[in-house]
PDB file of N, CA and C in Angstrom:
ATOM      1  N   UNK A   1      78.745 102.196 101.293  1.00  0.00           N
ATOM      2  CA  UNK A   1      79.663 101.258 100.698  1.00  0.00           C
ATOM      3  C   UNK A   1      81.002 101.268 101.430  1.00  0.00           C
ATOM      4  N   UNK A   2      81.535 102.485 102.018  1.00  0.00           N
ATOM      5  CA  UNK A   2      82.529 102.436 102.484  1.00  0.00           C
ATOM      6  C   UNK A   2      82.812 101.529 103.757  1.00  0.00           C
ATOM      7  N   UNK A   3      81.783 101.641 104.630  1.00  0.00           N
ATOM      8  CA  UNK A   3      81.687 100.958 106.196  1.00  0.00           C
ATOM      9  C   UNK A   3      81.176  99.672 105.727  1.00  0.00           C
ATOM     10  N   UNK A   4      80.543  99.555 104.120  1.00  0.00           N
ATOM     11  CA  UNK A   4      80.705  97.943 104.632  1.00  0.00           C
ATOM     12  C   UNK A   4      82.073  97.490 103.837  1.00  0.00           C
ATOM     13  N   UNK A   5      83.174  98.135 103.237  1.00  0.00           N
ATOM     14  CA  UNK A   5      83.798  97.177 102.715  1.00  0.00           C
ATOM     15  C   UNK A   5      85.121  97.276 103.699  1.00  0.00           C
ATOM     16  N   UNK A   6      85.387  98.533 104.927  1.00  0.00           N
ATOM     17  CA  UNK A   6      86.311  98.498 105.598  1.00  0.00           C
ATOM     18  C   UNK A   6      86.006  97.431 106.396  1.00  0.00           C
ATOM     19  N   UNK A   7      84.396  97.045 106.797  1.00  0.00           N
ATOM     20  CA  UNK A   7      83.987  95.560 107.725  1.00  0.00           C
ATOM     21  C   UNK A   7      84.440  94.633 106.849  1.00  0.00           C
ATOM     22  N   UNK A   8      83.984  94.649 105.763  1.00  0.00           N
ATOM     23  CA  UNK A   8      84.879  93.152 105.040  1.00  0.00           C
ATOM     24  C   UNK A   8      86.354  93.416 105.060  1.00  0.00           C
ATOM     25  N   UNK A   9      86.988  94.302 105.221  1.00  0.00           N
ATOM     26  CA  UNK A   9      88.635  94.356 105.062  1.00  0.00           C
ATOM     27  C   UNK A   9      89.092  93.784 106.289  1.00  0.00           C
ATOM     28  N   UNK A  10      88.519  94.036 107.495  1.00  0.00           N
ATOM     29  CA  UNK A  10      88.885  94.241 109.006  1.00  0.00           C
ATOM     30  C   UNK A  10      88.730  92.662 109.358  1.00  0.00           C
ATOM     31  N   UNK A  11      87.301  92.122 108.670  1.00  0.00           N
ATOM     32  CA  UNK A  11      86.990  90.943 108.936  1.00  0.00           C
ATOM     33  C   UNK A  11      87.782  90.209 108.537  1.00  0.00           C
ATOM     34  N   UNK A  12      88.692  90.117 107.218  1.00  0.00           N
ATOM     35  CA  UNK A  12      89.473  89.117 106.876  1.00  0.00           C
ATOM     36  C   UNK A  12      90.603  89.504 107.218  1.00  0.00           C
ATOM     37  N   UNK A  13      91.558  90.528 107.722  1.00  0.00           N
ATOM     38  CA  UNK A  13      92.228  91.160 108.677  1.00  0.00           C
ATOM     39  C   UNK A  13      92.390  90.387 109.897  1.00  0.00           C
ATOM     40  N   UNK A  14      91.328  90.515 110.751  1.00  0.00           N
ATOM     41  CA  UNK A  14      91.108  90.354 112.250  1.00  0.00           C
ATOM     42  C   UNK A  14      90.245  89.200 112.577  1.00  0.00           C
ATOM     43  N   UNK A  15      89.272  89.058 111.229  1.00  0.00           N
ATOM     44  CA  UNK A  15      88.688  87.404 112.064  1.00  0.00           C
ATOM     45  C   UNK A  15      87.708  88.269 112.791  1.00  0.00           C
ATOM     46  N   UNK A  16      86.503  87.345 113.239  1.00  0.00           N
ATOM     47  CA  UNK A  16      84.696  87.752 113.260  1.00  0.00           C
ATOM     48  C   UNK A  16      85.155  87.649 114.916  1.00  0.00           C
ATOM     49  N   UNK A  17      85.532  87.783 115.752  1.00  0.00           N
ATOM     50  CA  UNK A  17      85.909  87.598 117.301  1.00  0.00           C
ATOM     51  C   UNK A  17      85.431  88.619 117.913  1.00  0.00           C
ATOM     52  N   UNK A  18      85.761  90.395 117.236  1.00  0.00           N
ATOM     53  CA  UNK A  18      85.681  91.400 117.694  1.00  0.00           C
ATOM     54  C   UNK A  18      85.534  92.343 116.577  1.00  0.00           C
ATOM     55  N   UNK A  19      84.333  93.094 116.867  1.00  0.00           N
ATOM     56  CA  UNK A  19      83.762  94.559 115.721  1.00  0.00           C
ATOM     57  C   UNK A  19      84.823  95.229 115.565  1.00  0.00           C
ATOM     58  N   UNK A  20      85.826  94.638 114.880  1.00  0.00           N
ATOM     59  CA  UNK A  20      87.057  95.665 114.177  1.00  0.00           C
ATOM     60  C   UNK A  20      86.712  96.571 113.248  1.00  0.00           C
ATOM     61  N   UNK A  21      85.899  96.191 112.744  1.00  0.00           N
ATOM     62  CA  UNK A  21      85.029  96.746 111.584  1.00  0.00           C
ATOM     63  C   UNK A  21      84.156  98.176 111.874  1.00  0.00           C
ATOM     64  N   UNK A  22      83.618  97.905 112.579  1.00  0.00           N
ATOM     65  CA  UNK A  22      82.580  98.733 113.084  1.00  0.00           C
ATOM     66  C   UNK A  22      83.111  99.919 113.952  1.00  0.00           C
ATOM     67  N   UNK A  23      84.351  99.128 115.032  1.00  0.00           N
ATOM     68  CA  UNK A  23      85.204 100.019 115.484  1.00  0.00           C
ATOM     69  C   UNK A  23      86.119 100.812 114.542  1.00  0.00           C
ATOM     70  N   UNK A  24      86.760 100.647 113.972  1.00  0.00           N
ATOM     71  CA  UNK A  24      87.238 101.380 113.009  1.00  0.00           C
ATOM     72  C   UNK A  24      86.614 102.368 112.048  1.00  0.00           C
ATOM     73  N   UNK A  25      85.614 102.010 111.112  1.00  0.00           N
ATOM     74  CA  UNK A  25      84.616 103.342 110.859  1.00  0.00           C
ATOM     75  C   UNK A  25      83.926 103.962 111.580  1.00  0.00           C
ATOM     76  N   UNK A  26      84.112 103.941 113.101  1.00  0.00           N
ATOM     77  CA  UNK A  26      83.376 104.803 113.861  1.00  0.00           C
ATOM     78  C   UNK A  26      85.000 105.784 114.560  1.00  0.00           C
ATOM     79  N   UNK A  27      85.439 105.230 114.527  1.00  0.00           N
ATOM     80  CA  UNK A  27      86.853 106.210 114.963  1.00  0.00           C
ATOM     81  C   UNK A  27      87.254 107.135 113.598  1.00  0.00           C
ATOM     82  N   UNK A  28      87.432 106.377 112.626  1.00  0.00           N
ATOM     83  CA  UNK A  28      87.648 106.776 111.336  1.00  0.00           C
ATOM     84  C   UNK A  28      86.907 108.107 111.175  1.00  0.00           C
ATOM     85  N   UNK A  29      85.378 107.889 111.133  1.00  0.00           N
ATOM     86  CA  UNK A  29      84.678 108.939 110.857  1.00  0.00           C
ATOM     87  C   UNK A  29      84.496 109.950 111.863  1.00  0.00           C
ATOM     88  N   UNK A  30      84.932 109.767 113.313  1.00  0.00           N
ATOM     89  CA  UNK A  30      85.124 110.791 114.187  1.00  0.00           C
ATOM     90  C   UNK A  30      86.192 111.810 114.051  1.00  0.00           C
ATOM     91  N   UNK A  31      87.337 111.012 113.553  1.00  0.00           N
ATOM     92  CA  UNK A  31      88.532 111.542 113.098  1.00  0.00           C
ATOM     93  C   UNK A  31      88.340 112.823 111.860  1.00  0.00           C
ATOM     94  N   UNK A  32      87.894 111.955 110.582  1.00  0.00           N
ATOM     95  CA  UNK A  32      87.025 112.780 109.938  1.00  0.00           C
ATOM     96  C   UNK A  32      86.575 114.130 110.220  1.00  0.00           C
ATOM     97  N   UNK A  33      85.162 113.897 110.891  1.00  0.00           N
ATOM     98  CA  UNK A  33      84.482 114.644 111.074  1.00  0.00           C
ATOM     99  C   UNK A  33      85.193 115.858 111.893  1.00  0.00           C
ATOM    100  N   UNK A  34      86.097 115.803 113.192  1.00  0.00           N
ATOM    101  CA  UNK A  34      86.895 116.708 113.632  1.00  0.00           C
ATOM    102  C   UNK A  34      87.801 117.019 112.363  1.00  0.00           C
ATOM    103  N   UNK A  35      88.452 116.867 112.014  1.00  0.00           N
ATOM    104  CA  UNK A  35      89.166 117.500 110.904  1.00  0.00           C
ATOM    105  C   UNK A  35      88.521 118.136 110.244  1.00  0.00           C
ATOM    106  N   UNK A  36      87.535 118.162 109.448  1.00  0.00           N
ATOM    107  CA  UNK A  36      86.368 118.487 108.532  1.00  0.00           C
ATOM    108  C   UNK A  36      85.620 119.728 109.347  1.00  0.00           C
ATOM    109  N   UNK A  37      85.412 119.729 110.194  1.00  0.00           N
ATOM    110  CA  UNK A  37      84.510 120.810 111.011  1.00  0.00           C
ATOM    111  C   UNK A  37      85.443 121.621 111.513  1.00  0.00           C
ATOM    112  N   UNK A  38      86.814 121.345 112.062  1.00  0.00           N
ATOM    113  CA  UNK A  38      87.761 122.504 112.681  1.00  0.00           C
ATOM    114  C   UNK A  38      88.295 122.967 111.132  1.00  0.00           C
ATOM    115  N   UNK A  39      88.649 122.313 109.898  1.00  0.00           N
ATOM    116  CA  UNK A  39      88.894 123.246 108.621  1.00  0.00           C
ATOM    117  C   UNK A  39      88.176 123.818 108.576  1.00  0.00           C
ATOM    118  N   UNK A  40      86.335 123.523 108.541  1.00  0.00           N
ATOM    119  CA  UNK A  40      84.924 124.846 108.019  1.00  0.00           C
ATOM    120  C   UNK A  40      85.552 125.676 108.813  1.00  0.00           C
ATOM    121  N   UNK A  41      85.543 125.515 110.015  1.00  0.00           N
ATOM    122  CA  UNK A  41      85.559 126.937 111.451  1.00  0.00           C
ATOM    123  C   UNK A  41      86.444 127.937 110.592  1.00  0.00           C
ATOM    124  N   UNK A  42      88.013 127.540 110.504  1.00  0.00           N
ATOM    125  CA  UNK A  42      89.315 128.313 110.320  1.00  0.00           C
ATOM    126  C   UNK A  42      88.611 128.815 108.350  1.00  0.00           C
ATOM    127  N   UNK A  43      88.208 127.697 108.203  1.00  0.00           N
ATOM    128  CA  UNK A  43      88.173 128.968 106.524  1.00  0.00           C
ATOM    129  C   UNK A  43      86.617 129.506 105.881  1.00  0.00           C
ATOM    130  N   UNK A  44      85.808 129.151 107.027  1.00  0.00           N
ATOM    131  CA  UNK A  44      84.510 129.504 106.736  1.00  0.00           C
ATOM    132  C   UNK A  44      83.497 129.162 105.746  1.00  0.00           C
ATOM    133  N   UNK A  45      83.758 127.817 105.333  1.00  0.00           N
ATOM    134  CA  UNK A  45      82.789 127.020 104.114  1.00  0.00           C
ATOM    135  C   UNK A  45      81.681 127.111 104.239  1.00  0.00           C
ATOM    136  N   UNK A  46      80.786 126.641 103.145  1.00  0.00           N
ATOM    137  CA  UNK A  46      79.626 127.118 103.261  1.00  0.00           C
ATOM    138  C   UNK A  46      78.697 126.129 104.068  1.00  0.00           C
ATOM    139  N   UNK A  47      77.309 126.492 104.416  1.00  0.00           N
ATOM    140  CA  UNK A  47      76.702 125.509 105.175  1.00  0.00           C
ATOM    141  C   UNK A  47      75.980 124.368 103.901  1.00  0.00           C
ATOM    142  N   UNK A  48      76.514 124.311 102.990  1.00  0.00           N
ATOM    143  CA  UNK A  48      75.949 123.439 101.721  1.00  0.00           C
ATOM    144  C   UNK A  48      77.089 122.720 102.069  1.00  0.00           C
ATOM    145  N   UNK A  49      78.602 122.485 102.025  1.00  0.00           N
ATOM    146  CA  UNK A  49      79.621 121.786 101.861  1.00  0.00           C
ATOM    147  C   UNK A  49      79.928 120.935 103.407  1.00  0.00           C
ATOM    148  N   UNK A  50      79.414 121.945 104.648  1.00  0.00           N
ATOM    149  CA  UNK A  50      78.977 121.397 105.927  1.00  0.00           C
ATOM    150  C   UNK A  50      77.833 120.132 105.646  1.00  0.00           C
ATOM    151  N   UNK A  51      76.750 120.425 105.284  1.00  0.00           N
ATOM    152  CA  UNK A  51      75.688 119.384 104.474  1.00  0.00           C
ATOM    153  C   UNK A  51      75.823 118.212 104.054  1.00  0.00           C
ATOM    154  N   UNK A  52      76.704 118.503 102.687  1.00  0.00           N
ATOM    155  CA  UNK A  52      77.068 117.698 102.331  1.00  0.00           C
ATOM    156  C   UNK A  52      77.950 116.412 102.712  1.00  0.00           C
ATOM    157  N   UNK A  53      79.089 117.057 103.160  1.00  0.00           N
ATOM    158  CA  UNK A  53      79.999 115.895 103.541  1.00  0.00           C
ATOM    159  C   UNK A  53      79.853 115.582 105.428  1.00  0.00           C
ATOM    160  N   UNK A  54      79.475 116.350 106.146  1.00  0.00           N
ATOM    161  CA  UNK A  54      79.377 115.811 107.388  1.00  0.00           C
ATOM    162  C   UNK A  54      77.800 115.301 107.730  1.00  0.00           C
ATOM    163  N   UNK A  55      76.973 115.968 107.175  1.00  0.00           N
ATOM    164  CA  UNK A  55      75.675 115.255 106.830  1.00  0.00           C
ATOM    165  C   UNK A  55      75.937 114.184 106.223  1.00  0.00           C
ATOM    166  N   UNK A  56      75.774 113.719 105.147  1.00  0.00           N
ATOM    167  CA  UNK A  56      75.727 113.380 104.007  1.00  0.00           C
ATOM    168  C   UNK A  56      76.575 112.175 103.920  1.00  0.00           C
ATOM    169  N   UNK A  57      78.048 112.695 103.393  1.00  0.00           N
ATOM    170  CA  UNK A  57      78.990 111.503 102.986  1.00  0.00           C
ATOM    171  C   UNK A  57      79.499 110.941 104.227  1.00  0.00           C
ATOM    172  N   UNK A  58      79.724 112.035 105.789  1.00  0.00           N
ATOM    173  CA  UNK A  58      80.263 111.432 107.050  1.00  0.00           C
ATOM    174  C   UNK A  58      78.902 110.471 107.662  1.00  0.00           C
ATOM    175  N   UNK A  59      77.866 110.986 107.375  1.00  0.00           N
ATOM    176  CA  UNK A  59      76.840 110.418 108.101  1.00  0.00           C
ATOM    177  C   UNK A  59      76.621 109.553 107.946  1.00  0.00           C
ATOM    178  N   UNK A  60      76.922 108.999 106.239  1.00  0.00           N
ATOM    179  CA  UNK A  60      76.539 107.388 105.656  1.00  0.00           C
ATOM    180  C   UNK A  60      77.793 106.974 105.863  1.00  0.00           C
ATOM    181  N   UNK A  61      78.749 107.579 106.013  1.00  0.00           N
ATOM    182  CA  UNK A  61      79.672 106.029 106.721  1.00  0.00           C
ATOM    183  C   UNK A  61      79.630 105.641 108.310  1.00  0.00           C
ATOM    184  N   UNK A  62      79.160 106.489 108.715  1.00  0.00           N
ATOM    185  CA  UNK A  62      78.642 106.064 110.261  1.00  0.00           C
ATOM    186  C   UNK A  62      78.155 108.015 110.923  1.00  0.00           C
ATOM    187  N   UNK A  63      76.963 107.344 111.121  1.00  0.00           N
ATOM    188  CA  UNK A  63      76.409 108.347 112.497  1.00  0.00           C
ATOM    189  C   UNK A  63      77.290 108.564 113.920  1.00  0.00           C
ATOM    190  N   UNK A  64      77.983 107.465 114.431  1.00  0.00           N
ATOM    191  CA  UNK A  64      79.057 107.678 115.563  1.00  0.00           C
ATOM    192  C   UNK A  64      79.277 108.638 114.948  1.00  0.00           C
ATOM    193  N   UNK A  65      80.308 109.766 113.660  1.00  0.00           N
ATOM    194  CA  UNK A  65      80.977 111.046 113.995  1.00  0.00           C
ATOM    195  C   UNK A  65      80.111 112.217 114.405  1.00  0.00           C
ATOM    196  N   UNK A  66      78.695 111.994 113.503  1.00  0.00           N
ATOM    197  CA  UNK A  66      77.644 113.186 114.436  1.00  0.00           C
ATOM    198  C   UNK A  66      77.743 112.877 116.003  1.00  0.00           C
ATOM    199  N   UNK A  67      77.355 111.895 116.536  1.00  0.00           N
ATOM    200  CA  UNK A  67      77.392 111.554 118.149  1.00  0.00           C
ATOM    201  C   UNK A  67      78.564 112.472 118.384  1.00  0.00           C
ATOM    202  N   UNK A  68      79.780 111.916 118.185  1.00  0.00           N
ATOM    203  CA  UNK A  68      81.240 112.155 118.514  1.00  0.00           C
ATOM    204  C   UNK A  68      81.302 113.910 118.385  1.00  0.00           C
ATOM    205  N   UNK A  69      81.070 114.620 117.643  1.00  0.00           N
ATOM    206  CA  UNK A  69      80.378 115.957 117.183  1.00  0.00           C
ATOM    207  C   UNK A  69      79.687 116.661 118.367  1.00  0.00           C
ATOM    208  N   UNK A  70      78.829 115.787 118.688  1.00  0.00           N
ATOM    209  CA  UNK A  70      77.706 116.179 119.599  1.00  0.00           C
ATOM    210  C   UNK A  70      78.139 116.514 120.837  1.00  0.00           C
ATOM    211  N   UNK A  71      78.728 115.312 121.521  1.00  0.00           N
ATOM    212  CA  UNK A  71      79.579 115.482 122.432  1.00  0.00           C
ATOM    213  C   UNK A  71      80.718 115.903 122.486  1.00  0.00           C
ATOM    214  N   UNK A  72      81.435 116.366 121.715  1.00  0.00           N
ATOM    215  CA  UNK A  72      82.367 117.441 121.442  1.00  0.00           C
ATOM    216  C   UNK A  72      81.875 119.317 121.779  1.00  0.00           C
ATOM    217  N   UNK A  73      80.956 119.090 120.861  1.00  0.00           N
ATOM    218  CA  UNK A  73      80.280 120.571 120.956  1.00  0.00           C
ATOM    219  C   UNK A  73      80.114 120.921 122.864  1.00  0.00           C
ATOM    220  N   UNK A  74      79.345 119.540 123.504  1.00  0.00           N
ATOM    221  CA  UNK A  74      78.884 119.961 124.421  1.00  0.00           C
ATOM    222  C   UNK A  74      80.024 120.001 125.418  1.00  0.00           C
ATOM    223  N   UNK A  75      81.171 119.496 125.462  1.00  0.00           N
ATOM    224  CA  UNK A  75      82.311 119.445 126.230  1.00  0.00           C
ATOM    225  C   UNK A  75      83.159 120.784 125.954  1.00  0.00           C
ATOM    226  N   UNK A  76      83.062 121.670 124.860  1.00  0.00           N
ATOM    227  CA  UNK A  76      83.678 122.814 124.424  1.00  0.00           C
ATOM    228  C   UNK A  76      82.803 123.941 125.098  1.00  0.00           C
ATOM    229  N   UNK A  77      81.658 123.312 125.181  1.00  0.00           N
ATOM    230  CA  UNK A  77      80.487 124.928 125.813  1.00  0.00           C
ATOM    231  C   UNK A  77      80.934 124.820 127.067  1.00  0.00           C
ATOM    232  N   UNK A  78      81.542 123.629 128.017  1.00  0.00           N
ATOM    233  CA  UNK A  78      81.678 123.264 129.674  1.00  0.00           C
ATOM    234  C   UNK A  78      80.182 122.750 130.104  1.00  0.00           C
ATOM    235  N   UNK A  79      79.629 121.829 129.041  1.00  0.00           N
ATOM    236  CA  UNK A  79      78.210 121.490 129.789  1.00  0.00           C
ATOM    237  C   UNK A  79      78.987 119.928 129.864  1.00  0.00           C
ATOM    238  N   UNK A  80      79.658 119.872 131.126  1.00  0.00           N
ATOM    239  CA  UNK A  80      80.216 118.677 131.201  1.00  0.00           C
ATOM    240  C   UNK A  80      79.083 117.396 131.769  1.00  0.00           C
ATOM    241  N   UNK A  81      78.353 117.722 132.442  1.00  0.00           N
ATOM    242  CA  UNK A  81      77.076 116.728 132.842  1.00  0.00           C
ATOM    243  C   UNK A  81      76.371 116.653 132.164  1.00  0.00           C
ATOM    244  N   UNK A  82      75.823 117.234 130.923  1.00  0.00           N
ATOM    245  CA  UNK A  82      75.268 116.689 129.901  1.00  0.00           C
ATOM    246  C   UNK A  82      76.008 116.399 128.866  1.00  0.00           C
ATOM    247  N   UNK A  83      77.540 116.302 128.657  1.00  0.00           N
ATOM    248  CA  UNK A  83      78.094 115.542 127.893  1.00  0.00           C
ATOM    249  C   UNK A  83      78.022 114.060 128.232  1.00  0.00           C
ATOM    250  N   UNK A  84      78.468 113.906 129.408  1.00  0.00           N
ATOM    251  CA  UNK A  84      78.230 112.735 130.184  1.00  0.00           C
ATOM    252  C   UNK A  84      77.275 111.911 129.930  1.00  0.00           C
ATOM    253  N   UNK A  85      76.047 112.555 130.641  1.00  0.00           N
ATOM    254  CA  UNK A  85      74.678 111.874 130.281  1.00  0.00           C
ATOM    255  C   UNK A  85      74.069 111.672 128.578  1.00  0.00           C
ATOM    256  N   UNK A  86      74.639 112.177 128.068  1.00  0.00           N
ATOM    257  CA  UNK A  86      74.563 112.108 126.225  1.00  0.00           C
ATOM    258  C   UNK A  86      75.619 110.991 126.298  1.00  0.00           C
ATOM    259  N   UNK A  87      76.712 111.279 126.193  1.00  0.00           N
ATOM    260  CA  UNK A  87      77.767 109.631 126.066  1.00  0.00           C
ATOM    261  C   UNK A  87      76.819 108.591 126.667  1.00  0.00           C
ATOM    262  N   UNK A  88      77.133 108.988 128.006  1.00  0.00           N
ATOM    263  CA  UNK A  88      76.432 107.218 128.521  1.00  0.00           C
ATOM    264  C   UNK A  88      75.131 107.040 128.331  1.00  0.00           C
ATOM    265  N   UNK A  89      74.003 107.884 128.137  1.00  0.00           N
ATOM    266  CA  UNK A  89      73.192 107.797 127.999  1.00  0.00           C
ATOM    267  C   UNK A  89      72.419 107.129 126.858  1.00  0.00           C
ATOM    268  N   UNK A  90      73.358 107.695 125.605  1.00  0.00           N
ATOM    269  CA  UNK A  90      72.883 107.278 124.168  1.00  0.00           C
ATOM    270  C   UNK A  90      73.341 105.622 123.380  1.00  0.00           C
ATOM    271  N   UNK A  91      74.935 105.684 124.259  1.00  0.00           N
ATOM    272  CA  UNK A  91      75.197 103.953 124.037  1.00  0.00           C
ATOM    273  C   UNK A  91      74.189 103.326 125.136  1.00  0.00           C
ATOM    274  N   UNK A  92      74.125 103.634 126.078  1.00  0.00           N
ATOM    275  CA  UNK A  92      72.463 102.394 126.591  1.00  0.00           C
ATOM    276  C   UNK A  92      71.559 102.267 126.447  1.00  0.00           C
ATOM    277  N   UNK A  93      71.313 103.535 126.118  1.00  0.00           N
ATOM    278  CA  UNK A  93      69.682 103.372 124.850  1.00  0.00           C
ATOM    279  C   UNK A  93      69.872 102.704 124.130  1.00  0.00           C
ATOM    280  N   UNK A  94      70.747 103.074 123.370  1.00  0.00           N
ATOM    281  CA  UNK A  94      71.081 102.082 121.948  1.00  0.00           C
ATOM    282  C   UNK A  94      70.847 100.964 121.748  1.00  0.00           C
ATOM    283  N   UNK A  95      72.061 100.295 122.832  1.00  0.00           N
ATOM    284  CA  UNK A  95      72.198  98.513 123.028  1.00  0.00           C
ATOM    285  C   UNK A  95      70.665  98.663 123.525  1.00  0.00           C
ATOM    286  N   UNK A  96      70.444  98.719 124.559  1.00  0.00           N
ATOM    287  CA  UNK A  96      68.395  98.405 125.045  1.00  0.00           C
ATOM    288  C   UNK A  96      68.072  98.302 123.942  1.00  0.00           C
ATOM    289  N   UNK A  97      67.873  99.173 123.209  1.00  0.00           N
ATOM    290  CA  UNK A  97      66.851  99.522 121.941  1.00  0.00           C
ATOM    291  C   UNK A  97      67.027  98.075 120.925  1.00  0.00           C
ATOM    292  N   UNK A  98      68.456  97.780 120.884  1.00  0.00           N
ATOM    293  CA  UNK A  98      68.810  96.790 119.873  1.00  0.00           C
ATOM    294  C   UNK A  98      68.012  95.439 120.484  1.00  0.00           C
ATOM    295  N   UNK A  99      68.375  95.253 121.788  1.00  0.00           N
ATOM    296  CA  UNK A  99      67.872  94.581 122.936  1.00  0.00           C
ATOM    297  C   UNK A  99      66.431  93.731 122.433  1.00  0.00           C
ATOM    298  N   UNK A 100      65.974  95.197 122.596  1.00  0.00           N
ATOM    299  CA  UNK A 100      64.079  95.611 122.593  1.00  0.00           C
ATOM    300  C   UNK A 100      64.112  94.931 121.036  1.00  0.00           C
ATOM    301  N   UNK A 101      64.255  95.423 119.903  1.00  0.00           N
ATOM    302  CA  UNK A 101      63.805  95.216 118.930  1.00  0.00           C
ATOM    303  C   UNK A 101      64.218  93.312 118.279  1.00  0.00           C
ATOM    304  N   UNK A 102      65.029  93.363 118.898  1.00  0.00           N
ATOM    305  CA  UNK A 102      65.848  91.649 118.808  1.00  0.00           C
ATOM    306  C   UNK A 102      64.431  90.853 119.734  1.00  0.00           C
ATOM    307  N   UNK A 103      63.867  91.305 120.665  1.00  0.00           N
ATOM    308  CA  UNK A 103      63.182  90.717 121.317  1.00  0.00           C
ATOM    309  C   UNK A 103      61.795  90.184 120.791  1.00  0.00           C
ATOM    310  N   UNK A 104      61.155  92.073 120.239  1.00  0.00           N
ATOM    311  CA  UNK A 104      60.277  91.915 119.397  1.00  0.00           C
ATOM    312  C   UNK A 104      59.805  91.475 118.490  1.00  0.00           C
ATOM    313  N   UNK A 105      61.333  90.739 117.279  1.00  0.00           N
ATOM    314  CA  UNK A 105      61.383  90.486 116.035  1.00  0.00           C
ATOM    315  C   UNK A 105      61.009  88.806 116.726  1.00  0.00           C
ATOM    316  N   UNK A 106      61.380  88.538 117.742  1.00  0.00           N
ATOM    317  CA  UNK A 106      61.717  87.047 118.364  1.00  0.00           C
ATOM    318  C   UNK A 106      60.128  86.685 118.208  1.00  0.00           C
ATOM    319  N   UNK A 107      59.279  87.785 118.646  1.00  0.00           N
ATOM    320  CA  UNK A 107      57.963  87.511 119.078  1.00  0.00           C
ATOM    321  C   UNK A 107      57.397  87.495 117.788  1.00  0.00           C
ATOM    322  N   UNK A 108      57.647  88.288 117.281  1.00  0.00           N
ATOM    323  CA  UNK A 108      56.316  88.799 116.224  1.00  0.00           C
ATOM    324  C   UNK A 108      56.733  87.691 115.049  1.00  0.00           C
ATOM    325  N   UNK A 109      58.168  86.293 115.048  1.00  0.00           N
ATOM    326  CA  UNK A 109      58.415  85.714 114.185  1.00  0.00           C
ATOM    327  C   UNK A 109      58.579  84.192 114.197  1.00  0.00           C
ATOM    328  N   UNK A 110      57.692  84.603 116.029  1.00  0.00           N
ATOM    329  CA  UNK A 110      58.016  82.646 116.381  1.00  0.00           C
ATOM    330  C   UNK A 110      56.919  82.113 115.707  1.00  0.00           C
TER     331      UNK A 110
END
C-alpha cells in the first residue's frame, strides 16, 4: 500500500512523464533499509525483527532495498567485480525479462 500510494502522490506531484514514483520508493527504501540494518549491527536485534521489517515490511515496499543491501554487503567485503556484475547485471536481466514477458503476453494474447 505504501509504494502504491507514494506512486499516486508523485504522479499528481510530477505528472506520468517520468517514474517519480517508483524512483522514490526505491531510494526511500534503500535509505531505509541502510538505516535499519546499520541500527541491528550497533544494538544487536533479533533475527525475527531483521525478518520482519527488512524482509517483510522493507521488502513489500520495494525489493530495490534488498538489491541495494546486496550490493552493499558485496562492496564492504571488497568483492568489487561482483558488485559490479550484480548492479549491472541484475537491472539487464530485469528490463530483458520485462522485455521477454511483454513479448510473450503479446503472443500468447493476439
Amino acid at each position: 500500500m505504501g509504494r502504491h500510494f507514494a506512486g499516486l502522490a508523485a504522479l499528481r506531484q510530477f505528472g506520468p512523464g517520468f517514474p517519480y514514483g517508483t524512483m522514490l520508493v526505491n531510494v526511500l527504501g534503500s535509505l531505509l533499509m541502510g538505516l535499519f540494518i546499520g541500527w541491528l549491527v550497533r544494538k544487536g536485534g533479533s533475527t525475527e525483527l531483521r525478518l520482519f521489517f527488512a524482509t517483510g515490511v522493507l521488502g513489500g515496499f520495494t525489493t530495490f532495498s534488498a538489491y541495494s543491501l546486496d550490493v552493499a554487503n558485496l562492496i564492504e567485503r571488497g568483492a568489487y567485480g561482483p558488485a559490479l556484475t550484480y548492479m549491472m547485471g541484475s537491472v539487464l536481466a530485469c528490463v530483458v525479462a520485462v522485455f521477454i514477458g511483454l513479448w510473450v503476453s503479446r503472443i500468447l494474447t493476439a
